[in-house]
Protein backbone atom coordinates (compact mmCIF):
# COMPACT_ATOMS: atom_id res chain seq x y z
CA UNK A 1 92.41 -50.60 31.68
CA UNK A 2 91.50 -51.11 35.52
CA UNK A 3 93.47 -50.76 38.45
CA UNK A 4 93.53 -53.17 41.27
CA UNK A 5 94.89 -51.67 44.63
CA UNK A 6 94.73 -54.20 47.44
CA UNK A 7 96.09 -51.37 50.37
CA UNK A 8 95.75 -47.69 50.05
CA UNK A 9 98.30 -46.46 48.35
CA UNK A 10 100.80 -44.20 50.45
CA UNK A 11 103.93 -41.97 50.24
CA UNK A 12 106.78 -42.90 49.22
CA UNK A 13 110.77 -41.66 50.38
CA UNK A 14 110.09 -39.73 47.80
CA UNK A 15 106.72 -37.99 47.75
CA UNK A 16 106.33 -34.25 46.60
CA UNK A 17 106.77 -31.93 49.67
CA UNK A 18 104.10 -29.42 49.92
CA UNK A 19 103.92 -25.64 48.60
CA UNK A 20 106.19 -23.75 50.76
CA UNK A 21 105.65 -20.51 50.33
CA UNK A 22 108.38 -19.06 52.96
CA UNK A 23 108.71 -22.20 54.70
CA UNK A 24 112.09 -23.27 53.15
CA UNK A 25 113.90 -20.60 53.87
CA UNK A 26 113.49 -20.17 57.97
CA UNK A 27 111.01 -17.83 58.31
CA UNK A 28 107.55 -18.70 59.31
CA UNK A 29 104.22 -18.07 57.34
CA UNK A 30 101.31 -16.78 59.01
CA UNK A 31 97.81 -18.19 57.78
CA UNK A 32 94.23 -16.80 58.73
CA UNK A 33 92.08 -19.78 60.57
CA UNK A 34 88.76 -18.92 61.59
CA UNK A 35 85.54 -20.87 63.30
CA UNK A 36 82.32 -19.86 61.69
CA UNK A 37 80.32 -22.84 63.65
CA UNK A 38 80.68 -20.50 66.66
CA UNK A 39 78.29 -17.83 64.55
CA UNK A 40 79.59 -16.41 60.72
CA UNK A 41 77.54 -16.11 57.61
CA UNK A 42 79.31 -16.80 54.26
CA UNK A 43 80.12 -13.06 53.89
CA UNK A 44 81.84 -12.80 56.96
CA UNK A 45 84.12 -15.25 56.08
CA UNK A 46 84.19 -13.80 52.02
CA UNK A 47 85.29 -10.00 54.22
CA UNK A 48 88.03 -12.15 56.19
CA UNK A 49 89.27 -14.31 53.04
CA UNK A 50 89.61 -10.68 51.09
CA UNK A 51 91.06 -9.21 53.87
CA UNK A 52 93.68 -11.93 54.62
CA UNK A 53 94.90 -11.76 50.89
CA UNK A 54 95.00 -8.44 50.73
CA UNK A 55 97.39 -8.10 53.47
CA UNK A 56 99.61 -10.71 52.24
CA UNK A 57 98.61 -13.89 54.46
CA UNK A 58 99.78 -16.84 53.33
CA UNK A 59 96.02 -18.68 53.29
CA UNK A 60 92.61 -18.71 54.50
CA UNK A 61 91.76 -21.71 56.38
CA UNK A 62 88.36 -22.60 58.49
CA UNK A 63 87.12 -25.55 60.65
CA UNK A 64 84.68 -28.13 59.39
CA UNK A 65 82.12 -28.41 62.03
CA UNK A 66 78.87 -28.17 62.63
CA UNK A 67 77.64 -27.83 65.69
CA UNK A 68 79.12 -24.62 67.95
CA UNK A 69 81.15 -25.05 71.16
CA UNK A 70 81.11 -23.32 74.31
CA UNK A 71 78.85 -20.80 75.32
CA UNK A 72 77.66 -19.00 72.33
CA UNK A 73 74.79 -18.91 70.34
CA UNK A 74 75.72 -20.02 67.21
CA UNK A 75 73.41 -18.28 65.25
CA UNK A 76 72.89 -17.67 62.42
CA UNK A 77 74.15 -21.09 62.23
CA UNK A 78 76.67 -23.60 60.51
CA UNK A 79 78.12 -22.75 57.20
CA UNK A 80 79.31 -25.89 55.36
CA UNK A 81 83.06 -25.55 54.98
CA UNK A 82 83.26 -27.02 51.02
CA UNK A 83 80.40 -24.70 49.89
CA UNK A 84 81.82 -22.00 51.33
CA UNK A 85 85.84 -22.77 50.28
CA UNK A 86 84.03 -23.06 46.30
CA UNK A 87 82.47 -19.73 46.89
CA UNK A 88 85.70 -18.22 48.18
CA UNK A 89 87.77 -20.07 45.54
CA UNK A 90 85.99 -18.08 43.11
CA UNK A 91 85.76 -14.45 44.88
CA UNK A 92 89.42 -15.11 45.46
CA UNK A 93 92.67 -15.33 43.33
CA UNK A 94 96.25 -15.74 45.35
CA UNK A 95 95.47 -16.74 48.77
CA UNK A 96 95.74 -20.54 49.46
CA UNK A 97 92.30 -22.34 50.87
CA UNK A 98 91.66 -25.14 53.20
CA UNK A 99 90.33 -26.83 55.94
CA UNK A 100 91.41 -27.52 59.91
CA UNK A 101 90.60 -29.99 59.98
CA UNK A 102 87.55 -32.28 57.79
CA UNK A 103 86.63 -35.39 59.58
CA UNK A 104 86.11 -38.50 57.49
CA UNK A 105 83.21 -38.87 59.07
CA UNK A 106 81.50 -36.44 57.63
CA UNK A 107 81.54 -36.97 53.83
CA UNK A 108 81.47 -40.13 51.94
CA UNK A 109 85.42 -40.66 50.53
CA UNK A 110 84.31 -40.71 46.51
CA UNK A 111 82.07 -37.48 46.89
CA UNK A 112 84.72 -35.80 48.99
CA UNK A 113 87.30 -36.27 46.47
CA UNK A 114 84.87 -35.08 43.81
CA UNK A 115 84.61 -31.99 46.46
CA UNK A 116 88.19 -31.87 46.65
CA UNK A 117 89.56 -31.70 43.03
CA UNK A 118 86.52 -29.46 42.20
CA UNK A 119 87.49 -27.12 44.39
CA UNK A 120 91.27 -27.15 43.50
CA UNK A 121 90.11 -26.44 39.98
CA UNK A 122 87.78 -23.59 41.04
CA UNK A 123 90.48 -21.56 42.73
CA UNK A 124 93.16 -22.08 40.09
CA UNK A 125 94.97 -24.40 42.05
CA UNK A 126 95.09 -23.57 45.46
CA UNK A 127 93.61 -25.98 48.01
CA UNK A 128 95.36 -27.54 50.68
CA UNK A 129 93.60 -30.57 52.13
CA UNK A 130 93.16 -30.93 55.70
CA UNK A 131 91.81 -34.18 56.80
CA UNK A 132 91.19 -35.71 60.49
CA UNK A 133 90.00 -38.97 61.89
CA UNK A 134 87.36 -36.39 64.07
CA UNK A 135 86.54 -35.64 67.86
CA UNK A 136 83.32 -33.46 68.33
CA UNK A 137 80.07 -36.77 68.69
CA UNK A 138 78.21 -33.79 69.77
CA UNK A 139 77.67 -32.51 66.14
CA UNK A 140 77.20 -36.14 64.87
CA UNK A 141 74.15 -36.68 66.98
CA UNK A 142 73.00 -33.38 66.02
CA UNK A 143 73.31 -33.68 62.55
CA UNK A 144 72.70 -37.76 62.70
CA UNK A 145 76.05 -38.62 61.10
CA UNK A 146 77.10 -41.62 62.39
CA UNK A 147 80.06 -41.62 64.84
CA UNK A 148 82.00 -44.78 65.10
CA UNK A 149 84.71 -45.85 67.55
CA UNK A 150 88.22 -44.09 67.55
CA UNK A 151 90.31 -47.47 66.00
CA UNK A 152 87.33 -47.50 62.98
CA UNK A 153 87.47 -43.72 62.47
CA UNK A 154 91.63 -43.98 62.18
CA UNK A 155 90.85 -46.95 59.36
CA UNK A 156 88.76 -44.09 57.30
CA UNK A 157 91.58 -41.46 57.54
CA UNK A 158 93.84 -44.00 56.65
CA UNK A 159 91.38 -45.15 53.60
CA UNK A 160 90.69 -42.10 52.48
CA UNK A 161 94.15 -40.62 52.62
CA UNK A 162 95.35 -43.33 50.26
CA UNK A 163 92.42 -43.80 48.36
CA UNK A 164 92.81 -39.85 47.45
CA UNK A 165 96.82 -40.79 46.29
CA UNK A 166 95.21 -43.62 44.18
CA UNK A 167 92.81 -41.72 42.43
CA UNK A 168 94.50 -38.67 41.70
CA UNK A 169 97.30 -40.88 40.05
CA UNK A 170 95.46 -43.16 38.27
CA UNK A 171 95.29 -41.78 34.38
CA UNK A 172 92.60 -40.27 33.22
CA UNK A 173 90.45 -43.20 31.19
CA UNK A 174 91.35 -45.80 33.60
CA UNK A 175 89.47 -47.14 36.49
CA UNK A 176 90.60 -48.18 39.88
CA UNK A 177 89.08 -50.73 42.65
CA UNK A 178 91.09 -49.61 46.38
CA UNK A 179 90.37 -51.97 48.67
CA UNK A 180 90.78 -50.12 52.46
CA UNK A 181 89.84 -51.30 55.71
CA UNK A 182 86.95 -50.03 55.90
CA UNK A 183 86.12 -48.30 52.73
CA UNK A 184 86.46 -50.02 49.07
CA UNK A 185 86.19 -48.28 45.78
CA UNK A 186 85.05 -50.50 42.66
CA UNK A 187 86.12 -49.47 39.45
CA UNK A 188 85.89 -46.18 40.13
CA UNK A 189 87.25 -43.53 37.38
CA UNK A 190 88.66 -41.54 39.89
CA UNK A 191 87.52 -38.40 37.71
CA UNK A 192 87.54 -35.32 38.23
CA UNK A 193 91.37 -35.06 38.76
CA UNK A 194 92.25 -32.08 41.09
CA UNK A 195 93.99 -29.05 38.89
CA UNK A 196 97.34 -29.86 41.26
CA UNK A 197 98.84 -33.08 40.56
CA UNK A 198 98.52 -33.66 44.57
CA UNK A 199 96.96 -30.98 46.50
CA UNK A 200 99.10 -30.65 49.50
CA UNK A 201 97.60 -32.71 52.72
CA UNK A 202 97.52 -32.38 56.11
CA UNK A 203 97.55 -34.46 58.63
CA UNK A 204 97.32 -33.26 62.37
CA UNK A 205 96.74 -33.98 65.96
CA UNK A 206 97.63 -35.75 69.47
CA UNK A 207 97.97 -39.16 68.70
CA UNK A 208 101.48 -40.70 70.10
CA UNK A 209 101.56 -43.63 67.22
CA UNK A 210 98.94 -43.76 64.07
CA UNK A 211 98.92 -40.35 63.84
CA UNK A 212 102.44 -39.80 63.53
CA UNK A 213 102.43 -42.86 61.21
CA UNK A 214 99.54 -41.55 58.94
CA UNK A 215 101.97 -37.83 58.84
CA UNK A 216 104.63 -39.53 57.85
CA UNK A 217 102.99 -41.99 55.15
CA UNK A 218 100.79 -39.69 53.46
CA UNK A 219 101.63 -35.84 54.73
CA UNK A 220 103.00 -33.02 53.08
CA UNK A 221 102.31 -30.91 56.17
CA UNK A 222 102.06 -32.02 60.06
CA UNK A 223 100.14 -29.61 62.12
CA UNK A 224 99.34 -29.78 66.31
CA UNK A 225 96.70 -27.32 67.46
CA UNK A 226 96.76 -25.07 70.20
CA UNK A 227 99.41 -26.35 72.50
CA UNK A 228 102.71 -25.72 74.11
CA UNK A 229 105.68 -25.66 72.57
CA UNK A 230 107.05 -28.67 74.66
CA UNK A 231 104.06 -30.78 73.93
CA UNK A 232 104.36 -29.60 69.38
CA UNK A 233 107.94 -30.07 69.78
CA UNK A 234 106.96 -33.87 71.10
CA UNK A 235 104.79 -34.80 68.25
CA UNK A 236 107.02 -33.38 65.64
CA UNK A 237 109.71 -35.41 67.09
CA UNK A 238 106.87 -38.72 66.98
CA UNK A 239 106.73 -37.73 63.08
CA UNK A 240 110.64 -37.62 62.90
CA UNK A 241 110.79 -41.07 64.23
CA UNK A 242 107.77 -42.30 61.96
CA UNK A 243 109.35 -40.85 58.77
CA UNK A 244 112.82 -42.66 59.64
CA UNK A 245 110.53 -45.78 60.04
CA UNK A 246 109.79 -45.21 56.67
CA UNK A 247 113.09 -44.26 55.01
CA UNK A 248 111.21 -40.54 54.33
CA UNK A 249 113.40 -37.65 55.44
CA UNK A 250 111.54 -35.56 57.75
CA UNK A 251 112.57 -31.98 56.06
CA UNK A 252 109.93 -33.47 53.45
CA UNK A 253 107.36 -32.57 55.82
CA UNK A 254 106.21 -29.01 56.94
CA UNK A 255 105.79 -28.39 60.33
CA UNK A 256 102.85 -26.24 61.77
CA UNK A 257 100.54 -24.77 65.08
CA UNK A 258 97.63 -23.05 65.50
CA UNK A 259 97.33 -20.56 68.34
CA UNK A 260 94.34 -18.63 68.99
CA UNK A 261 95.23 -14.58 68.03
CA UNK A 262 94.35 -11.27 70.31
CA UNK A 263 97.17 -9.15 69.93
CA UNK A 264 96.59 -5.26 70.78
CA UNK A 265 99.04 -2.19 70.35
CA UNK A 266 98.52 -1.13 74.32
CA UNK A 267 97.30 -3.22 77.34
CA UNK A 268 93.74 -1.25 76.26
CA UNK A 269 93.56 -2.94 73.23
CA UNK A 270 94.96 -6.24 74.03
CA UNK A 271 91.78 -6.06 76.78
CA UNK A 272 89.41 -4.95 74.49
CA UNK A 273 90.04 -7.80 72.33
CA UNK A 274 90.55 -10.40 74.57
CA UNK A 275 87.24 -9.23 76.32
CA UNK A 276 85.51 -9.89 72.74
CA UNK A 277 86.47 -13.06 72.54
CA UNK A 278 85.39 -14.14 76.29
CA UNK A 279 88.97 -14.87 77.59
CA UNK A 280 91.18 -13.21 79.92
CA UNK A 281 94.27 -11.35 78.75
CA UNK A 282 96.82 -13.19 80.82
CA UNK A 283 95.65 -16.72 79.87
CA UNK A 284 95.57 -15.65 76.32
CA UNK A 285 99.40 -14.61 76.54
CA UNK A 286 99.97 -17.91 78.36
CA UNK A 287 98.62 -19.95 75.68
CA UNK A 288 98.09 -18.37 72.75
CA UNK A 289 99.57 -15.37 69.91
CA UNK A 290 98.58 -12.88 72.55
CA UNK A 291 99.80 -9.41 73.63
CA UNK A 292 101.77 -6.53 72.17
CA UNK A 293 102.96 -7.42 68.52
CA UNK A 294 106.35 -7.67 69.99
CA UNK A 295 104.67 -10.33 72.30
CA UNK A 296 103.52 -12.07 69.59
CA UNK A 297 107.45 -12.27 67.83
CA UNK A 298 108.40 -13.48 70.49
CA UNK A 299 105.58 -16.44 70.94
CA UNK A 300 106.07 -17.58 67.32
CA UNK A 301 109.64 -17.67 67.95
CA UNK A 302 109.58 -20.36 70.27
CA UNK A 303 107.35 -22.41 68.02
CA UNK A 304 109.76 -21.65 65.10
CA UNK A 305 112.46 -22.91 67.09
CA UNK A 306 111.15 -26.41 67.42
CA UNK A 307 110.87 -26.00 63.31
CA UNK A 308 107.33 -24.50 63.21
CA UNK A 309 107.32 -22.66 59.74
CA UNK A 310 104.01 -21.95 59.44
CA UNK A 311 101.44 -20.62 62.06
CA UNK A 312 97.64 -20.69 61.49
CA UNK A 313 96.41 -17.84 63.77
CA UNK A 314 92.94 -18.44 64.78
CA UNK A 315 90.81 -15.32 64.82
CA UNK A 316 87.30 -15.65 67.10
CA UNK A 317 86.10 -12.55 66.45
CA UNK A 318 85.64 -12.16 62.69
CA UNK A 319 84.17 -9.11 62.82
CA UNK A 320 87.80 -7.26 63.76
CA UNK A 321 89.65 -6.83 60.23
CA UNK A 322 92.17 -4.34 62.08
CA UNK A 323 93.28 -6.84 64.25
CA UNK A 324 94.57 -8.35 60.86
CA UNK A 325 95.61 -5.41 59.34
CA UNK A 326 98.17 -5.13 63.03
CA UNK A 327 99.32 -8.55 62.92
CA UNK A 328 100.23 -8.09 58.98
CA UNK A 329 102.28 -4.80 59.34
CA UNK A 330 103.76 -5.13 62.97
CA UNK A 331 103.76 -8.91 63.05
CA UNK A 332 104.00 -10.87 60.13
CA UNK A 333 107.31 -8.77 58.80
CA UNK A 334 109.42 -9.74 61.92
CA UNK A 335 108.82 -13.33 61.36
């Protein structure tokens, strides 16, 4: 028996919150987040996965780009980030998987969600889905992906976020037609069904009023990237006001950062690493997880005092599994 959904469907007052691990009881969870466009293989980011789960990380999360940034090579080149999650999902078995963050742009919405569930089956149940209206046109001329204006590439987040609702809820035998803005699905069966009933999404970012809208509509997690606490305290209070546009109560809604990671047990260490990277001790303590471990309490502290309770701490140099192994016994059990 078809479906028929005029409008994406969306989240209601009462939509499942997401996994919390430790984030419902005050303390904050710390997550591995790495960027293999900036030069990785698939086995350094298998050794960093294995790593991260055996030292009792919550999850192992990667970007989905492309093309690298800044002054690197790049080489060996791009690793595409839902191969690699269904290798990992399989060469894995606790950690939690996922993506910051996959622009619509880059995937057709019925193929991703075949991507999506697939992988969610392949780990056992473990994905959390990232997903991002996209920023870098440099990679989409590269890779001739087309990159359309900011207003059209909000439409296809909003699209695919509820088209994703829609077909992981309609039952299995059933098709659906969704008709979105700027994306329509005809009868579609919306097969194969992730093994979650929703894999938890997240929705993250800068914007002052669709992108707090689209968090509070659709999110089980809000995240904002590699800023101050002032300006993540701001948006999470933009998502507080969208949810109580809604009727949703905020607490329904995990709040998250990412902060790039060089933490060292001396001021040696802390240089060596930060030298590794490219970047300069001092601004790295200014702006990022940086410093002694103590220093690095203390810097998710603030965040978790705004109601961060989770941190995804981005690690640039892959190669350095003792710089996990630090944060997981000095760090991670102060937090």
């Amino acid at each position: 028996m078809p479906a028929d959904s005029s409008q994406p469907a969306s989240s209601s007052a009462t939509a499942p919150s997401a996994t919390t691990d430790r984030a419902s009881d005050g303390k904050v969870g710390l997550r591995v987040f790495v960027e293999p466009q900036q030069g990785a293989t698939y086995a350094d980011q298998l050794a960093v996965a294995r790593a991260a789960e055996e030292l009792g990380y919550e999850a192992f999360f990667r970007s989905d780009h492309y093309l690298k940034m800044g002054d690197v090579s790049g080489l060996p080149g791009p690793t595409d980030a839902w191969l690699t999650l269904a290798g990992l999902a399989r060469e894995t078995s606790t950690i939690r998987l996922g993506t910051l963050l996959t622009s619509v742009t880059f995937r057709h919405l019925g193929p991703l969600a075949i991507s999506l569930a697939q992988v969610d089956q392949m780990s056992g149940g473990r994905l959390d889905i990232g997903l991002g209206a996209g920023w870098y046109d440099d990679e989409h001329t590269a890779y001739g992906i087309p990159f359309p204006p900011i207003g059209e590439r909000f439409d296809m987040l909003e699209d695919t976020l509820g088209a994703l609702e829609t077909l992981w809820s309609t039952p299995e035998g059933e098709t659906v037609t969704v008709r979105g803005k700027r994306i329509d699905l005809v009868d579609s069966p919306g097969l194969p069904k992730p093994l979650q009933q929703r894999p938890p999404v997240i929705v993250g970012g800068f914007g002052k009023r669709r992108t707090p809208a689209l968090a509070a509509r659709f999110a089980d997690e809000f995240n904002v990237p590699f800023a101050d606490v002032d300006t993540v305290a701001t948006q999470y209070r933009r998502v507080d006001e969208a949810c109580a546009e809604r009727g949703r109560a905020p607490g329904e809604i995990v709040r998250s950062a990412a902060l790039v990671l060089c933490c060292g047990r001396d001021e040696a260490e802390l240089a060596r690493r930060a030298g590794a990277i490219g970047r300069d001790p001092e601004e790295l303590r200014a702006n990022g997880a940086a410093g002694t471990p103590d220093q690095v309490v203390d810097t998710i502290g603030r965040y978790s005092a705004i109601g961060a309770r989770r941190i995804y701490l981005q690690m640039l140099d892959m190669s350095d599994l003792d710089h996990l192994e630090l944060v997981a016994s000095e760090v991670a059990r102060q937090v």
